[in-house]
Protein backbone atom coordinates (compact mmCIF):
# COMPACT_ATOMS: atom_id res chain seq x y z
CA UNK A 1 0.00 0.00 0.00
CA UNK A 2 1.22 3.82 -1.05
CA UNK A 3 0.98 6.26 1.79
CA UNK A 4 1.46 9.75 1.28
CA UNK A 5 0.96 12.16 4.18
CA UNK A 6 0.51 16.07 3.30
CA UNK A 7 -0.08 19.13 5.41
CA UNK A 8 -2.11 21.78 4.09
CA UNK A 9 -1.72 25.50 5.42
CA UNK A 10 -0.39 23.62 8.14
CA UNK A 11 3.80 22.60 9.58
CA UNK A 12 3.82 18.56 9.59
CA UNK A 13 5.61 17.89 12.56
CA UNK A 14 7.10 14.35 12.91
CA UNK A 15 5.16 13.20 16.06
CA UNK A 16 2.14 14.23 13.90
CA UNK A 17 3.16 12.09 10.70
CA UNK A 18 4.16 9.20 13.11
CA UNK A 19 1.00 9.53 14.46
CA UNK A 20 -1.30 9.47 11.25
CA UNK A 21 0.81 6.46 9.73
CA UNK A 22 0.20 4.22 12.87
CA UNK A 23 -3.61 5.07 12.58
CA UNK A 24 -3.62 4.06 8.38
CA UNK A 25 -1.57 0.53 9.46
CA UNK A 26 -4.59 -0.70 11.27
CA UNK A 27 -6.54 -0.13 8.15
CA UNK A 28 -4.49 -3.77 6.94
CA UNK A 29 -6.36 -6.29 9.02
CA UNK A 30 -9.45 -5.86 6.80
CA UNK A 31 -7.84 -8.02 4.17
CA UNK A 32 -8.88 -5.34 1.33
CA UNK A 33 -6.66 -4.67 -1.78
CA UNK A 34 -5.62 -0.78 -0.15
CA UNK A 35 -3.64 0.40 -3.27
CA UNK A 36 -2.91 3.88 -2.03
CA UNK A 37 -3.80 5.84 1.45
CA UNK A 38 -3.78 9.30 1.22
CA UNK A 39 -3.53 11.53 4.42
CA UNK A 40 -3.95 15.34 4.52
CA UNK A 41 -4.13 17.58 7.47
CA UNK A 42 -4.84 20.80 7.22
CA UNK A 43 -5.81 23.68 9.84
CA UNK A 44 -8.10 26.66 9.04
CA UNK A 45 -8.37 29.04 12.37
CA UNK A 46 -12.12 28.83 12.31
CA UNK A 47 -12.75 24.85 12.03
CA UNK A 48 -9.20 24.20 13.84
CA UNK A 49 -7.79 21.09 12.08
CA UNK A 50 -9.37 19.38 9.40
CA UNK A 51 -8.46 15.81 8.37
CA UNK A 52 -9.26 14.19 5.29
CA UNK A 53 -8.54 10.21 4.30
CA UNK A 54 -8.47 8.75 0.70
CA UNK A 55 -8.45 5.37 0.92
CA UNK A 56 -8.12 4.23 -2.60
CA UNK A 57 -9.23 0.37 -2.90
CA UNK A 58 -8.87 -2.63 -5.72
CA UNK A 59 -11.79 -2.39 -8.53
CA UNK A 60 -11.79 1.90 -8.62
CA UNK A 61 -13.37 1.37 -4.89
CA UNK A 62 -12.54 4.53 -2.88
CA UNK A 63 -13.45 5.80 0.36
CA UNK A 64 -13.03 9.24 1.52
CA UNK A 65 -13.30 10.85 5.25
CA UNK A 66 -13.28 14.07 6.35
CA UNK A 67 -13.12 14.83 10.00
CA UNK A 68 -13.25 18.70 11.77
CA UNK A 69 -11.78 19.08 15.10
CA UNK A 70 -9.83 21.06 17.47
CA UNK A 71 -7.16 19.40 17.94
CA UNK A 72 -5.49 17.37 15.16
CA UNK A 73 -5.07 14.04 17.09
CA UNK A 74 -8.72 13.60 18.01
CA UNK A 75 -9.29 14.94 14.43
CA UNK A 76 -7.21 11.65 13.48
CA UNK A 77 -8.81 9.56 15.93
CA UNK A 78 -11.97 10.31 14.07
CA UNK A 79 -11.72 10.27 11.25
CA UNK A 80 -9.91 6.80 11.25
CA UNK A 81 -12.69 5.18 13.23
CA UNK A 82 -15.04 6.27 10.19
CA UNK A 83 -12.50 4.64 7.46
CA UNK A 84 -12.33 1.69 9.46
CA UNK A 85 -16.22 1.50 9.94
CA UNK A 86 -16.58 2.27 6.39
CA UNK A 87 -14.09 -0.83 5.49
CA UNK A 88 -16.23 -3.27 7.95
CA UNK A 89 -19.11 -2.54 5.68
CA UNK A 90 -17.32 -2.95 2.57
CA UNK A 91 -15.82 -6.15 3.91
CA UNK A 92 -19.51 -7.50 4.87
CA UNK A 93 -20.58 -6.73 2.04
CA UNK A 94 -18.27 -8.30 -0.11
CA UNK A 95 -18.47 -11.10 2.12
CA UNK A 96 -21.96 -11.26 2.69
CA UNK A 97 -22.70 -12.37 -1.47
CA UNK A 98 -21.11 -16.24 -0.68
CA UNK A 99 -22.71 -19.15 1.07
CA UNK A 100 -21.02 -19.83 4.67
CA UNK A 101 -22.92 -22.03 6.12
CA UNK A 102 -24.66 -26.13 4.49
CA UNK A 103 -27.45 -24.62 5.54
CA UNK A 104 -27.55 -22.60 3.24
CA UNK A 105 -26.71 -25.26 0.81
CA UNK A 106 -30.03 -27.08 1.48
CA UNK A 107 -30.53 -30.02 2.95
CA UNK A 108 -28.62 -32.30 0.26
CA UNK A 109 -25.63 -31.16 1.28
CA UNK A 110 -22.59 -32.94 2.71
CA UNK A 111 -19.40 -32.22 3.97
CA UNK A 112 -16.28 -33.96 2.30
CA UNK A 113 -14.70 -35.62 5.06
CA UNK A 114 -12.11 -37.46 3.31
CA UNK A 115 -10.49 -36.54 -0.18
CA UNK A 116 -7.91 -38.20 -1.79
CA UNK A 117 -6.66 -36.38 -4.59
CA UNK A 118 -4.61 -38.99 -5.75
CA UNK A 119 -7.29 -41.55 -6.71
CA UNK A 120 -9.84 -40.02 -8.36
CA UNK A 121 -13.25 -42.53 -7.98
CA UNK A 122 -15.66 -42.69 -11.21
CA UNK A 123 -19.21 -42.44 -10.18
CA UNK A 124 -22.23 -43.85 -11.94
CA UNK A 125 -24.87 -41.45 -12.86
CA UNK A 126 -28.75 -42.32 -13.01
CA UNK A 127 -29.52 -42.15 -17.07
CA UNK A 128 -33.00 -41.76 -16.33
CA UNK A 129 -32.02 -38.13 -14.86
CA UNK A 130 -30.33 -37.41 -18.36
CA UNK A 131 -31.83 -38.70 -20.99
CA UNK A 132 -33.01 -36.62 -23.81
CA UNK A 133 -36.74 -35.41 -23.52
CA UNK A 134 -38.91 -34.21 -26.17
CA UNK A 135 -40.95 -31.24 -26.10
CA UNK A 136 -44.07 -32.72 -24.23
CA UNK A 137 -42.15 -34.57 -22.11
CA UNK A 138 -39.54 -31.33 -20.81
CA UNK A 139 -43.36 -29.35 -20.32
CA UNK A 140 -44.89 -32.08 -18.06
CA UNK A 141 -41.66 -32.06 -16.25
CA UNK A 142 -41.39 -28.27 -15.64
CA UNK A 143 -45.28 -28.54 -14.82
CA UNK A 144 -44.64 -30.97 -12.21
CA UNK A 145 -41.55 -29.91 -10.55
CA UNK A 146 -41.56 -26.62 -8.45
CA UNK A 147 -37.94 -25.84 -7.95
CA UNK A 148 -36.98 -26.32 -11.39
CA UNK A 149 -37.15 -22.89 -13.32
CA UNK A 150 -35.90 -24.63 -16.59
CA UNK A 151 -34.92 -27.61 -18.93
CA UNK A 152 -32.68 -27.96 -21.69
CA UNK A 153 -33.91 -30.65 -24.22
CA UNK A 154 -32.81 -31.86 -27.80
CA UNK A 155 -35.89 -31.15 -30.28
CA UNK A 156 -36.71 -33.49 -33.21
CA UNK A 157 -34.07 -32.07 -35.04
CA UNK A 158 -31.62 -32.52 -32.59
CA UNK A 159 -30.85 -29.16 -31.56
CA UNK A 160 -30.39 -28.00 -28.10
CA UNK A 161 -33.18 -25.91 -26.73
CA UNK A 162 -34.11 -24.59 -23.66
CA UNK A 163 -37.81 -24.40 -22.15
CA UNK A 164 -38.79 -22.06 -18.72
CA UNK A 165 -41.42 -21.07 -16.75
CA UNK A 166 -42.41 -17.21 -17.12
CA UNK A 167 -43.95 -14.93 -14.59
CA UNK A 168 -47.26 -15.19 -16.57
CA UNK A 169 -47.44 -18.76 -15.55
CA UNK A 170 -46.92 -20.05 -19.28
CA UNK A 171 -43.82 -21.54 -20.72
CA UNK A 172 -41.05 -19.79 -22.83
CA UNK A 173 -38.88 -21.47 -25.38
CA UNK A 174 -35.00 -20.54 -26.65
């Protein structure tokens, strides 16, 4: 991660810069591509300091924080508490778009306790599952099963087509 810390208006001292680089390495333990983490302080005599954070993330993600305050460390203090509560959300929410859990999974699922990667085991499939329907036979099946939203068939001139359910209750065709 690029840091770059800048004073605006304002003499950086070094307990200062020190102080605003120990506050961005906490920013790490999020586990988010940080590509660059821009710090600048700046100090205006009616707001006192204001400190601003760019934190510029993988896929043109950026977050930026602005915090007023009297004095510059609690301005830091801050505004780091809001980049790292923003980054908790962006975390969960990159997070929160997998499946954690075989519950989620549904009730056919099973966790691999052993796995050999060495000898791979051929299994035999049920044909009946997969065996080529014709166009009556895919709509009685998409009429009778609820989960199913589609099924992909060979027609009677052998091409691949797919039939599914529409909102209207009929059936479409591709």
């Amino acid at each position: 991660m690029k840091r770059s810390i800048t004073g605006r208006h304002f003499e950086l001292t070094e307990a200062i810069k020190n102080y605003a680089d120990a506050a961005v390495d906490v920013l790490d333990k999020y586990n988010l591509d940080i590509t660059t983490a821009n710090t600048v302080i700046s100090s205006s005599e009616k707001k006192g300091f204001t400190v601003e954070f760019i934190v510029n993330l993988k896929d043109k993600n950026t977050i930026v924080i602005t915090q007023n305050d009297k004095d510059v460390y609690a301005a830091i203090d801050l505004a780091i508490e809001r980049v790292k509560k923003s980054l908790r959300r962006h975390s969960d929410k990159i997070k929160g778009h997998r499946i954690t859990s075989f519950k989620d999974l549904g009730a056919e699922a099973e966790a691999v306790t052993d796995f050999d990667a060495n000898e791979p085991e051929i299994i035999p499939m049920d044909l009946e599952l997969h065996k080529p329907m014709d166009f009556d036979e895919a709509i009685e099946a998409l009429r009778a099963e609820k989960k199913r939203q589609f099924i992909v068939f060979n027609d009677a001139e052998g091409l691949m087509r797919v039939m599914y359910k529409r909102a209207d209750g009929n059936f479409g065709l591709y």
